[in-house]
N, C-alpha and C. Protein backbone atom coordinates (compact mmCIF):
# COMPACT_ATOMS: atom_id res chain seq x y z
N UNK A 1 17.33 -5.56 -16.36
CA UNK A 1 17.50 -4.18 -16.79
C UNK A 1 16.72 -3.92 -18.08
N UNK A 2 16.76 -4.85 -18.78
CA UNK A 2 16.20 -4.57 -20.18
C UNK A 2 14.40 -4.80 -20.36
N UNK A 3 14.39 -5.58 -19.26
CA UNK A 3 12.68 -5.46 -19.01
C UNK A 3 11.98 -4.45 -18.26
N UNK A 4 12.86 -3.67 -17.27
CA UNK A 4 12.83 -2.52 -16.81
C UNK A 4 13.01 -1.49 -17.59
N UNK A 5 13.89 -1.34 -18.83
CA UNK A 5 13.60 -0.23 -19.36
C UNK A 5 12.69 -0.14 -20.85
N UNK A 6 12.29 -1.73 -20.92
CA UNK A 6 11.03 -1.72 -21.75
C UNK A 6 9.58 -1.28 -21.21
N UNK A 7 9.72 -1.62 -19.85
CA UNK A 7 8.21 -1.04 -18.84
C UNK A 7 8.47 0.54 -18.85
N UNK A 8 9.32 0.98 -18.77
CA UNK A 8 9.66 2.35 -18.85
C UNK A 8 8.71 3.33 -19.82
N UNK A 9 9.46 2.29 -21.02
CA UNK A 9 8.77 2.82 -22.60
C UNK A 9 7.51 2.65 -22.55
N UNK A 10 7.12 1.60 -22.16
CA UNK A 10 5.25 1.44 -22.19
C UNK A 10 4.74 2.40 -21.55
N UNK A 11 5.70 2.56 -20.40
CA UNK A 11 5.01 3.86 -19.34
C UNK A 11 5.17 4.70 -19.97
N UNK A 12 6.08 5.42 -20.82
CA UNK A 12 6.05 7.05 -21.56
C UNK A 12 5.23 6.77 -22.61
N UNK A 13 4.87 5.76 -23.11
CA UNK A 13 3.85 5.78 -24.25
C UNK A 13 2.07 5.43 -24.09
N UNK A 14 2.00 5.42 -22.60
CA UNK A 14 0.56 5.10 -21.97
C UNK A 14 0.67 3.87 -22.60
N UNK A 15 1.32 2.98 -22.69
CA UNK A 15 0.65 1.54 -22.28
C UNK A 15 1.03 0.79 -20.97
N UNK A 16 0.86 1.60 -20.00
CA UNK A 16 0.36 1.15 -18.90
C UNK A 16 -0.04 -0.09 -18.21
N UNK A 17 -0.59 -1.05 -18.54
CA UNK A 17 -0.95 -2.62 -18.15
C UNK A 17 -0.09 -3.47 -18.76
N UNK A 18 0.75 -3.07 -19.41
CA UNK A 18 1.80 -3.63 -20.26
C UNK A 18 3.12 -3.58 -19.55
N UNK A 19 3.58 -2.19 -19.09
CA UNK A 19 4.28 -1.80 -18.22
C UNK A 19 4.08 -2.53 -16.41
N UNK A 20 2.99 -2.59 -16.16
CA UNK A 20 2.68 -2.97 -14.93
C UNK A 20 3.28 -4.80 -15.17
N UNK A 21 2.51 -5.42 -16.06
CA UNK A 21 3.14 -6.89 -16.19
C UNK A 21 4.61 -7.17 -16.04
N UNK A 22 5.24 -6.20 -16.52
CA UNK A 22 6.24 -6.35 -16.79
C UNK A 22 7.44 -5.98 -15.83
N UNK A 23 7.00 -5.23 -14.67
CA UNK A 23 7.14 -4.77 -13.68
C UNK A 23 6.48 -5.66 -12.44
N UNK A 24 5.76 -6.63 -12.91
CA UNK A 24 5.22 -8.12 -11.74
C UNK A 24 6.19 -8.72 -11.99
N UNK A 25 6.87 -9.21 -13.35
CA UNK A 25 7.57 -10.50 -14.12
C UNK A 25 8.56 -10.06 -12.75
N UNK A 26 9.60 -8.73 -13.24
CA UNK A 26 10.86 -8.42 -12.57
C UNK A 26 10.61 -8.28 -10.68
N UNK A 27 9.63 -7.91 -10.41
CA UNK A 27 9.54 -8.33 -9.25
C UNK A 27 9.58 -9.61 -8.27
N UNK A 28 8.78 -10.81 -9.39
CA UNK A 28 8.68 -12.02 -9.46
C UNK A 28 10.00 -13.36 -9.53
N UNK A 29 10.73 -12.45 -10.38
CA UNK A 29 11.66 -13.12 -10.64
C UNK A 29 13.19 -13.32 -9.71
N UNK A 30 13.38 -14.26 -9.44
CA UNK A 30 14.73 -14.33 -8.77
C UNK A 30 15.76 -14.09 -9.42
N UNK A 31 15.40 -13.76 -10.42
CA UNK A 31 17.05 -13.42 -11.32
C UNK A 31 17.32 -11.52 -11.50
N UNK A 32 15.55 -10.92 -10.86
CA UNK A 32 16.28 -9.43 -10.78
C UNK A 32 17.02 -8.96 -9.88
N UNK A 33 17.80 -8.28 -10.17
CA UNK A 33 18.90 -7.34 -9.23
C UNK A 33 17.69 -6.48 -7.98
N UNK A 34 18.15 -6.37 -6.83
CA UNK A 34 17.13 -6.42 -5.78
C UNK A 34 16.92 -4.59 -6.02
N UNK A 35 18.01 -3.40 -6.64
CA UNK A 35 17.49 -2.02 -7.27
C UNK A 35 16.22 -2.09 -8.65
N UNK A 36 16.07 -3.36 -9.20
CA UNK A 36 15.31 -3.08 -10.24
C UNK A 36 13.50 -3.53 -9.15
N UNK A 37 14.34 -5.16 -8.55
CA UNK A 37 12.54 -5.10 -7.69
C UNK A 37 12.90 -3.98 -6.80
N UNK A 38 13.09 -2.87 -6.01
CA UNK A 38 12.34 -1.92 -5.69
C UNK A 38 12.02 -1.06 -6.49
N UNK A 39 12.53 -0.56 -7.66
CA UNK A 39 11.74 0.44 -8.60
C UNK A 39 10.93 -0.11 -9.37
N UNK A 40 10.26 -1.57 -9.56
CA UNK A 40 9.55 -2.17 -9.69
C UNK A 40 8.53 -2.04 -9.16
N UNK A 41 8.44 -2.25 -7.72
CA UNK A 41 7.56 -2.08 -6.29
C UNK A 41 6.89 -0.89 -6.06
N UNK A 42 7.82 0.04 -6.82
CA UNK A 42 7.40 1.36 -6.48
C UNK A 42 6.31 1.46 -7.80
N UNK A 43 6.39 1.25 -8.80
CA UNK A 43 5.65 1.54 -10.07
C UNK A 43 4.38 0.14 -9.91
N UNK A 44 4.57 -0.75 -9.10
CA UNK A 44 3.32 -1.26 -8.76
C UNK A 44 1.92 -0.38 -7.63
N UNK A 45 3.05 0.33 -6.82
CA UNK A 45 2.21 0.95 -6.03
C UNK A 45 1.70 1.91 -5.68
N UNK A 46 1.86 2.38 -7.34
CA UNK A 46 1.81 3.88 -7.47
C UNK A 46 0.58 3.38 -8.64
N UNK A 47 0.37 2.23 -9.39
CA UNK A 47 -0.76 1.78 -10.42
C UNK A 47 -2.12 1.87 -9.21
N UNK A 48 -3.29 2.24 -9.56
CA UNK A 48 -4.31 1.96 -8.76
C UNK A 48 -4.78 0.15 -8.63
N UNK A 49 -4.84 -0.27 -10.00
CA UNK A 49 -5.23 -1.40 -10.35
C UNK A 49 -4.15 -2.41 -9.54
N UNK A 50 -2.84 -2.16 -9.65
CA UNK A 50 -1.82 -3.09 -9.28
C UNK A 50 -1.51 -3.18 -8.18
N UNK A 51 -1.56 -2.14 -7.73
CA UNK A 51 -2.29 -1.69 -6.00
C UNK A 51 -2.90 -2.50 -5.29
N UNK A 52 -4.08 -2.56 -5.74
CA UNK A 52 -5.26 -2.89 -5.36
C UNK A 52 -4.86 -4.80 -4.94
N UNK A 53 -4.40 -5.29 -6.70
CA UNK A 53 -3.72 -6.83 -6.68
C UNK A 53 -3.13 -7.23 -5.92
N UNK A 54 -1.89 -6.37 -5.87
CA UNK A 54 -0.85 -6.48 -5.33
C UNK A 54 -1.06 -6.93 -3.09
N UNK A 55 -1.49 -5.61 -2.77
CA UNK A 55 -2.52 -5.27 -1.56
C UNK A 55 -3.38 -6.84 -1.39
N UNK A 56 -4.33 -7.30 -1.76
CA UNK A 56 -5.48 -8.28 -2.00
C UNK A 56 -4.70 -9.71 -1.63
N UNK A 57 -3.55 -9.71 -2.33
CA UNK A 57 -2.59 -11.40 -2.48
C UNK A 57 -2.13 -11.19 -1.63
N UNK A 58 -1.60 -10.06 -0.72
CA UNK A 58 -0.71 -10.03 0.78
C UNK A 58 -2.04 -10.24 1.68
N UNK A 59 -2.89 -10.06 1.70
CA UNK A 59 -3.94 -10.00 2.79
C UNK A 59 -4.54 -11.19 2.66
N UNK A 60 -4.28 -12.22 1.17
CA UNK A 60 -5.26 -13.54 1.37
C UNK A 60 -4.11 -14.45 1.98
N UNK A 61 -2.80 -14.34 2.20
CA UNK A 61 -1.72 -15.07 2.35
C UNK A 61 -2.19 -15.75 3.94
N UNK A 62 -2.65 -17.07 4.13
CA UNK A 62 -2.12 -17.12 5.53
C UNK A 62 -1.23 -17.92 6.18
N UNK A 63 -0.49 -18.29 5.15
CA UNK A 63 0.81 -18.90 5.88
C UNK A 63 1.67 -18.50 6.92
N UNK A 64 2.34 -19.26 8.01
CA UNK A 64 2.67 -18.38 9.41
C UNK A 64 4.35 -17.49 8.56
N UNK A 65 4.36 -16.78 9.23
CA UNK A 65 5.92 -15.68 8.72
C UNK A 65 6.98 -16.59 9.51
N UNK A 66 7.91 -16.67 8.54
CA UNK A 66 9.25 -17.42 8.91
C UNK A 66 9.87 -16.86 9.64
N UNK A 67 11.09 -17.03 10.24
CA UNK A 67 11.84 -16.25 10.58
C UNK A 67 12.36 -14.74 10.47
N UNK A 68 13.16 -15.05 9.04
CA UNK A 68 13.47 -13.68 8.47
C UNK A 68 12.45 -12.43 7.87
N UNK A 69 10.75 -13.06 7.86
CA UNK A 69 9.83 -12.30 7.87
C UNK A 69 9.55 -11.52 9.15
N UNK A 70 9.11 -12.15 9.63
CA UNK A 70 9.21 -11.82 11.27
C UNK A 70 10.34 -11.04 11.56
N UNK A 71 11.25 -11.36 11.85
CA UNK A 71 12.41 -9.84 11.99
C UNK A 71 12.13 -8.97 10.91
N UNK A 72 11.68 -8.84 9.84
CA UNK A 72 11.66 -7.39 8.88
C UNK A 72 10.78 -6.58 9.33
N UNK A 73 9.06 -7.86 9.94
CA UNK A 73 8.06 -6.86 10.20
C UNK A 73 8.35 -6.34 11.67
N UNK A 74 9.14 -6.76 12.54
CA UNK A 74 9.67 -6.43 13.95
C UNK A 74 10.31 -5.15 13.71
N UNK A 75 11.46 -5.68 12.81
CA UNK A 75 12.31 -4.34 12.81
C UNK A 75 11.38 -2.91 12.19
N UNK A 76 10.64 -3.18 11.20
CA UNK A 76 9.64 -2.02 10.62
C UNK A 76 8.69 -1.51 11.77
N UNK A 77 8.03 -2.47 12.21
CA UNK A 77 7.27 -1.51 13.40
C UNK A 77 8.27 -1.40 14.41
N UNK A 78 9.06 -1.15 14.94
CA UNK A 78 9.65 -0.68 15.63
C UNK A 78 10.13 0.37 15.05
N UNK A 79 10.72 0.76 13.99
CA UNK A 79 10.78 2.19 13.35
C UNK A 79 9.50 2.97 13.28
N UNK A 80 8.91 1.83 12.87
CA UNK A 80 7.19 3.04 12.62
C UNK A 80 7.07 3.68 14.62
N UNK A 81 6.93 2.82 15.33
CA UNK A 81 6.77 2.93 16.47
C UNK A 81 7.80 4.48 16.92
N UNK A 82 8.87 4.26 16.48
CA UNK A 82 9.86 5.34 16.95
C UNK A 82 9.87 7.05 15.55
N UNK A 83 9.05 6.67 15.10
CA UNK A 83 8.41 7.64 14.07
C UNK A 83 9.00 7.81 12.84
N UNK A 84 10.18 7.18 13.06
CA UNK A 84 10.87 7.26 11.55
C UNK A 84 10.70 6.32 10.38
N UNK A 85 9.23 6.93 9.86
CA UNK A 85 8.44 5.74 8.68
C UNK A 85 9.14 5.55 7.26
N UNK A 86 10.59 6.15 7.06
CA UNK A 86 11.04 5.74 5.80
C UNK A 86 11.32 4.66 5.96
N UNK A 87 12.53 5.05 7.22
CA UNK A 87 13.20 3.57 7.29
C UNK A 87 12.05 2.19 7.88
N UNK A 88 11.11 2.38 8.22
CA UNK A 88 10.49 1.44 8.45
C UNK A 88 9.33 0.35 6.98
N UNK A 89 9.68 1.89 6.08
CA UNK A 89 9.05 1.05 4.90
C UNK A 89 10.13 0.90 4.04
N UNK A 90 11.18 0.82 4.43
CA UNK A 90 12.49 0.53 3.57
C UNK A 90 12.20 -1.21 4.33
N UNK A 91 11.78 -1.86 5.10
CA UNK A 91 11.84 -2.75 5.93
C UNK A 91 11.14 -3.69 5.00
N UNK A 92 9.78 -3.07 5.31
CA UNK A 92 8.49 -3.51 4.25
C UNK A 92 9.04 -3.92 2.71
N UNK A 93 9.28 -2.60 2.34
CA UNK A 93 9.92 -2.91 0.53
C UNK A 93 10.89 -3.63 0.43
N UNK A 94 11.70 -4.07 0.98
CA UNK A 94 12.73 -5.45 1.47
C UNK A 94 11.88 -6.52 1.36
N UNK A 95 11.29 -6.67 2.71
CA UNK A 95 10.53 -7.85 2.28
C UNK A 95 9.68 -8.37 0.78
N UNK A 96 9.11 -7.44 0.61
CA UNK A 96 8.12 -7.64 -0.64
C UNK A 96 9.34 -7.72 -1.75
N UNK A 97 10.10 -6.98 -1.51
CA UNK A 97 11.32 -7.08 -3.19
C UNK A 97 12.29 -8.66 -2.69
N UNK A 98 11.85 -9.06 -1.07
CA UNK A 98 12.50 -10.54 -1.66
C UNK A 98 11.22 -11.11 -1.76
N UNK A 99 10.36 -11.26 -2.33
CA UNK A 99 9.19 -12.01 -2.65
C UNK A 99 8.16 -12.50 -1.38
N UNK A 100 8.23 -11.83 -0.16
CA UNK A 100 7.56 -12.36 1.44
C UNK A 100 6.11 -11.51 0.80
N UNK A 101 4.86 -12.10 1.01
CA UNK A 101 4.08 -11.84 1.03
C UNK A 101 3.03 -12.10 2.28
N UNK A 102 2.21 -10.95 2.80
CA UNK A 102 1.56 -11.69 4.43
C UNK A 102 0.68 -10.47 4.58
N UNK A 103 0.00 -10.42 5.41
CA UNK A 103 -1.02 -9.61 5.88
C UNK A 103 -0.39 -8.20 6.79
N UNK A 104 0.65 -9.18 7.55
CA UNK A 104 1.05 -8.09 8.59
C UNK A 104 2.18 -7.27 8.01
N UNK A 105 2.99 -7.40 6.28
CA UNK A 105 3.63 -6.36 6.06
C UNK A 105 2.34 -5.43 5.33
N UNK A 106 1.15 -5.85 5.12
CA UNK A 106 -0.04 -4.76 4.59
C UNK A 106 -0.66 -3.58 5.97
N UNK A 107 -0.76 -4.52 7.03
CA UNK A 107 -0.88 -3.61 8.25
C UNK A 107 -0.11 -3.01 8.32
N UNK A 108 1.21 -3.47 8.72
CA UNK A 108 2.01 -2.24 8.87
C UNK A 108 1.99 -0.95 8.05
N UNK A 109 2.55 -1.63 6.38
CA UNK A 109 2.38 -0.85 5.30
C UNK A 109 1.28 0.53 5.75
N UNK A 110 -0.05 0.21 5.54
CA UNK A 110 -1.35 1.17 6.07
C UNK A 110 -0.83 1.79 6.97
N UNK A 111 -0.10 1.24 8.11
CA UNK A 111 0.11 2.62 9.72
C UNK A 111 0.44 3.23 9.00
N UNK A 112 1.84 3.09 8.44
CA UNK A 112 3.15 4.03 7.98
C UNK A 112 2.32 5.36 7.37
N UNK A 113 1.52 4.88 6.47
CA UNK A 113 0.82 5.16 5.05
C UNK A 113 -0.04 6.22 6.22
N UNK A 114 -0.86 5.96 6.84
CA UNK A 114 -1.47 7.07 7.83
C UNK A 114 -0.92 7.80 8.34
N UNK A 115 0.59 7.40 9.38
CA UNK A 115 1.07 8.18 9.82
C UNK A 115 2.09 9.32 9.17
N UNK A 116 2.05 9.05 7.93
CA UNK A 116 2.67 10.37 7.00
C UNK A 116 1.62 11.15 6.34
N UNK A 117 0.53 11.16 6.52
CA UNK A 117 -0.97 11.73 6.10
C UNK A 117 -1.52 11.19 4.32
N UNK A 118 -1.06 9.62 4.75
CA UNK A 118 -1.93 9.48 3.49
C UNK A 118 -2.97 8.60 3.41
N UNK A 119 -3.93 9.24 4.07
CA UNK A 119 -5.01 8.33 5.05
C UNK A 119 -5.82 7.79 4.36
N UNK A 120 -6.42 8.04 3.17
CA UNK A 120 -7.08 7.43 1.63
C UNK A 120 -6.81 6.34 1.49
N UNK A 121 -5.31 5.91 1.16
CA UNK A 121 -4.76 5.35 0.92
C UNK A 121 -4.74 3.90 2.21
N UNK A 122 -4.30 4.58 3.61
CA UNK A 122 -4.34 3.68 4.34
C UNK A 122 -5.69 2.96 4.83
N UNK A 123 -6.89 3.67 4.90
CA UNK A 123 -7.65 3.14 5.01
C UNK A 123 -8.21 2.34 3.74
N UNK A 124 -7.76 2.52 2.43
CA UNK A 124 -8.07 1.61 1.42
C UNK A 124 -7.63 0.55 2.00
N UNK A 125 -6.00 -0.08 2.06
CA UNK A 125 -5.57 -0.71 2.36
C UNK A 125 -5.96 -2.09 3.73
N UNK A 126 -6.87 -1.19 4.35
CA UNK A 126 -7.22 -1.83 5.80
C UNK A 126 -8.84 -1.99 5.60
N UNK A 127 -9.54 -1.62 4.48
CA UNK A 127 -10.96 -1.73 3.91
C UNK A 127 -10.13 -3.27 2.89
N UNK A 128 -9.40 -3.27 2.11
CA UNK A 128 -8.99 -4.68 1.76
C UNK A 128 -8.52 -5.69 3.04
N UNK A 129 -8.07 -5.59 3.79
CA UNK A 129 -7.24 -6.18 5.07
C UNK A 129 -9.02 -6.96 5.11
N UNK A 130 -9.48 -6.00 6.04
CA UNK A 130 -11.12 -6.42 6.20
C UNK A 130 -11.76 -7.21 5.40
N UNK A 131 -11.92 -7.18 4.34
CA UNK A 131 -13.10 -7.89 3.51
C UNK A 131 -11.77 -9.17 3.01
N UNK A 132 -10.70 -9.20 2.82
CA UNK A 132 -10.08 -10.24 2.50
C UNK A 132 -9.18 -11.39 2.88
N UNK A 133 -8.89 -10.50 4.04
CA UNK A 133 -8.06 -11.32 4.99
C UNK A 133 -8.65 -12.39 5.43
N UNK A 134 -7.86 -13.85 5.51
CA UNK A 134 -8.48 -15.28 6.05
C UNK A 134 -7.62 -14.97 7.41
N UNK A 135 -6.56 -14.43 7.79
CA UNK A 135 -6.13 -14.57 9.31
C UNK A 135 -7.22 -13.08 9.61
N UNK A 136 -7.96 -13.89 10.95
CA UNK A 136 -9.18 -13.44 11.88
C UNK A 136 -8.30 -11.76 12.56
N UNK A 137 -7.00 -12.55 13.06
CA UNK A 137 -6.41 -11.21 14.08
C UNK A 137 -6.35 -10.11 12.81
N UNK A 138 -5.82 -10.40 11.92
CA UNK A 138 -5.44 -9.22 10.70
C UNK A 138 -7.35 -8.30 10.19
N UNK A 139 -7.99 -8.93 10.25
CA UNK A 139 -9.17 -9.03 9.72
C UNK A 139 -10.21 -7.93 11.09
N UNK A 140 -9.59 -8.50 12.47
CA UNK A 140 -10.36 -7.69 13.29
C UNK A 140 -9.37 -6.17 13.75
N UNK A 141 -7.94 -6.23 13.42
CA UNK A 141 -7.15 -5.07 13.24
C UNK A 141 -7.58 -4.12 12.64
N UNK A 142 -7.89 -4.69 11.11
CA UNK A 142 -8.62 -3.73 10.42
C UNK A 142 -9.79 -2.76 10.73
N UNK A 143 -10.26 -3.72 11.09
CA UNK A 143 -11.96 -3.30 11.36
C UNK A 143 -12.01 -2.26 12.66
N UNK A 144 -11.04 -2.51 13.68
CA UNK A 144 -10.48 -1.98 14.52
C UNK A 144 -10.08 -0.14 14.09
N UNK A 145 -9.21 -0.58 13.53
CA UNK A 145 -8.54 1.16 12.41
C UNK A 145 -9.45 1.78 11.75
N UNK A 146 -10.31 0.96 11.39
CA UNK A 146 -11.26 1.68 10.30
C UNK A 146 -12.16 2.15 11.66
N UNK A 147 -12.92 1.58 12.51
CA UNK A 147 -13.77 2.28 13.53
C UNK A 147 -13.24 3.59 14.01
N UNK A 148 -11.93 3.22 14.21
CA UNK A 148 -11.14 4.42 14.90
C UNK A 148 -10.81 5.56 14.19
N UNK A 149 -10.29 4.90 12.97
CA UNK A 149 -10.17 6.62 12.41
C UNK A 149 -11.11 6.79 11.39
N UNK A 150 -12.10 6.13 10.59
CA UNK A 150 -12.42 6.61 9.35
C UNK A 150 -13.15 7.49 9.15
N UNK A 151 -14.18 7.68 10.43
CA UNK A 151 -15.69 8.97 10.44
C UNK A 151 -14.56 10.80 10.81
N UNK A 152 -13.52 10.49 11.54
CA UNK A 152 -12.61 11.62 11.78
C UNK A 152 -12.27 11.76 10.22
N UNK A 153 -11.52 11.15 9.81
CA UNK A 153 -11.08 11.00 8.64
C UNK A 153 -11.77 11.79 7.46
N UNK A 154 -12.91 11.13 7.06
CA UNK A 154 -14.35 11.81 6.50
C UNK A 154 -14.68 13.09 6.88
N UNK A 155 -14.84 13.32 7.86
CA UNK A 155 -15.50 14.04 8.73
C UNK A 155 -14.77 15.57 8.34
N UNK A 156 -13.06 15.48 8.36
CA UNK A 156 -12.06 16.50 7.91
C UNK A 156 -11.90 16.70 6.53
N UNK A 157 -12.39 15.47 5.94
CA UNK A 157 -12.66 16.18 4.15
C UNK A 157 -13.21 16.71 4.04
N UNK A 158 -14.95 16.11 4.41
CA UNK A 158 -16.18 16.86 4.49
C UNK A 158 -16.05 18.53 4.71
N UNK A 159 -15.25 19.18 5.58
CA UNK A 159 -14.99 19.50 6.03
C UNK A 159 -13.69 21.12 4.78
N UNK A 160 -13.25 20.05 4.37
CA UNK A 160 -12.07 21.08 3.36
C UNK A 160 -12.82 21.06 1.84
N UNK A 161 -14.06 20.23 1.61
CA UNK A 161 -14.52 20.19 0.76
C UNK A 161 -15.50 21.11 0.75
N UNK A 162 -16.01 21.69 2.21
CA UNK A 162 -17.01 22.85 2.21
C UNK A 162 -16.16 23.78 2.36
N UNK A 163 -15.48 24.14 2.18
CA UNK A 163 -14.16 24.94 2.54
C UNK A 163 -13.66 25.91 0.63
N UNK A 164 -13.40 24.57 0.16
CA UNK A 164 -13.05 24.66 -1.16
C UNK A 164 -14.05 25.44 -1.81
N UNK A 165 -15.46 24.70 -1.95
CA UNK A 165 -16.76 25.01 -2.50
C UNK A 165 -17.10 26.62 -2.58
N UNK A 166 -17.00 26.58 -0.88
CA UNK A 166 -17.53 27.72 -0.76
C UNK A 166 -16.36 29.13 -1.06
N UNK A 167 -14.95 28.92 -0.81
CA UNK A 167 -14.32 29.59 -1.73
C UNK A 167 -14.31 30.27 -2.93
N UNK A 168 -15.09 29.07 -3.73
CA UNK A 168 -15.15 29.16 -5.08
C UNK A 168 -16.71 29.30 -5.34
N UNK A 169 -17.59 30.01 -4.44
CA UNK A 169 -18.89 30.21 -4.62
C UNK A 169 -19.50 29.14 -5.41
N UNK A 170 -19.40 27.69 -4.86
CA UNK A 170 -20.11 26.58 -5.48
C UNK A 170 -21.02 25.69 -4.50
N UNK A 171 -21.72 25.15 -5.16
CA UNK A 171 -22.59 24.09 -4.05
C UNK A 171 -21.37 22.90 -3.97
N UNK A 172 -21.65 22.20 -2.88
CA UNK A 172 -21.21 20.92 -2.51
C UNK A 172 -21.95 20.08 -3.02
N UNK A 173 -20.88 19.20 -3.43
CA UNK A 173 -21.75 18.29 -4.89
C UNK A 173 -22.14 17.06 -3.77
N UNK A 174 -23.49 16.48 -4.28
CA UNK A 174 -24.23 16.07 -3.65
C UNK A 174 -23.20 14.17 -3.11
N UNK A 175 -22.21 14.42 -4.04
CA UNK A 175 -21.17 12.78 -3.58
C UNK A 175 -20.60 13.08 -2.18
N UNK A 176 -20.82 14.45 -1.77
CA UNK A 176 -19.61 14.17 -0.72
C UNK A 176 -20.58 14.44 0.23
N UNK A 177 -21.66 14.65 0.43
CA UNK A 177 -22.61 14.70 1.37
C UNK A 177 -22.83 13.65 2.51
C-alpha cells in the first residue's frame, strides 16, 4: 500500500519512471495484495514505455503454460469468443497480477484490444508478437492479424484524417500519406 501510494505521488508530480518502477516492484512482488497488482497493471499499461516492456517480456517467454495458465487463457478466449471482453481481460489481468507471463496472454490481450476498437494499440501489440516472439505459432499469428487487418485499418484513418483536414480547410500532412 505504501509503495502504491508513493507511485501515486510521483505520478501527480510527473515523475513518471519513478512511479512506473515502483509499480513493476508491487507487481513483482509476492507480498502485494492481488487489488494493488491490478492497479499496478493498469498504470503499467497505460505508460507507453512500460507497455511496450512489459508487452516485449510476454512475447520473448517460451516456456510451455502450466496448467493453471492454460485454463486462464481458455477461460479468456472463450469470453472473448462469446463477446464479453471485460470479463475475458479480467482473465488476462489475473494471470499477469499472479506473475504468468507468455505470448498467448499478449495474443489474446491484442484480440480483446481490437475487438473493443482499439486497433493502434492491438496491432502494436501483434507488430511486437512478430518481431519478438521465439514461439514460431505466436510469431506466424501475428503476422497473420497484421495481413488481415492492418491496410483496412490504415486505410479508415487515412480516411478520417482526410475527413478532419478537409473540415478544417487544411492540407493532409504529408506523414499520413
Amino acid at each position: 500500500a505504501l509503495l502504491d501510494n508513493i507511485a501515486r505521488v510521483y505520478q501527480k508530480i510527473n515523475r513518471h519512471s519513478e512511479a512506473i518502477e515502483l509499480w513493476k516492484k508491487i507487481l513483482a512482488s509476492n507480498e502485494s495484495a492481488p487489488n494493488f497488482k491490478r492497479s499496478a497493471l493498469k498504470f503499467i499499461l497505460k505508460d507507453n514505455t512500460a507497455f511496450t516492456e512489459f508487452i516485449t517480456s510476454n512475447v520473448r517467454t517460451s516456456i510451455p503454460m502450466n496448467q493453471v495458465l492454460k485454463k486462464l487463457v481458455d477461460l479468456s478466449i472463450q469470453k472473448r469468443k462469446s463477446r464479453d471482453y471485460d470479463d475475458s481481460f479480467e482473465f488476462i489481468e489475473h494471470a499477469w497480477s499472479d506473475g504468468f507471463i507468455h505470448p498467448a496472454l499478449v495474443d489474446n490481450f491484442a484480440r480483446i484490444q481490437f475487438a473493443k476498437g482499439f486497433k493502434f494499440r492491438s496491432l502494436y501489440c501483434f507488430h511486437l508478437l512478430r518481431e519478438n516472439a521465439e514461439n514460431m505459432f505466436f510469431k506466424s499469428s501475428a503476422l497473420k492479424f497484421i495481413d488481415q487487418n492492418q491496410s483496412k485499418y490504415l486505410g479508415q484513418l487515412h480516411e478520417d484524417v482526410q475527413k478532419i483536414c478537409h473540415e478544417f480547410d487544411q492540407l493532409i500532412p504529408p506523414i499520413f500519406e
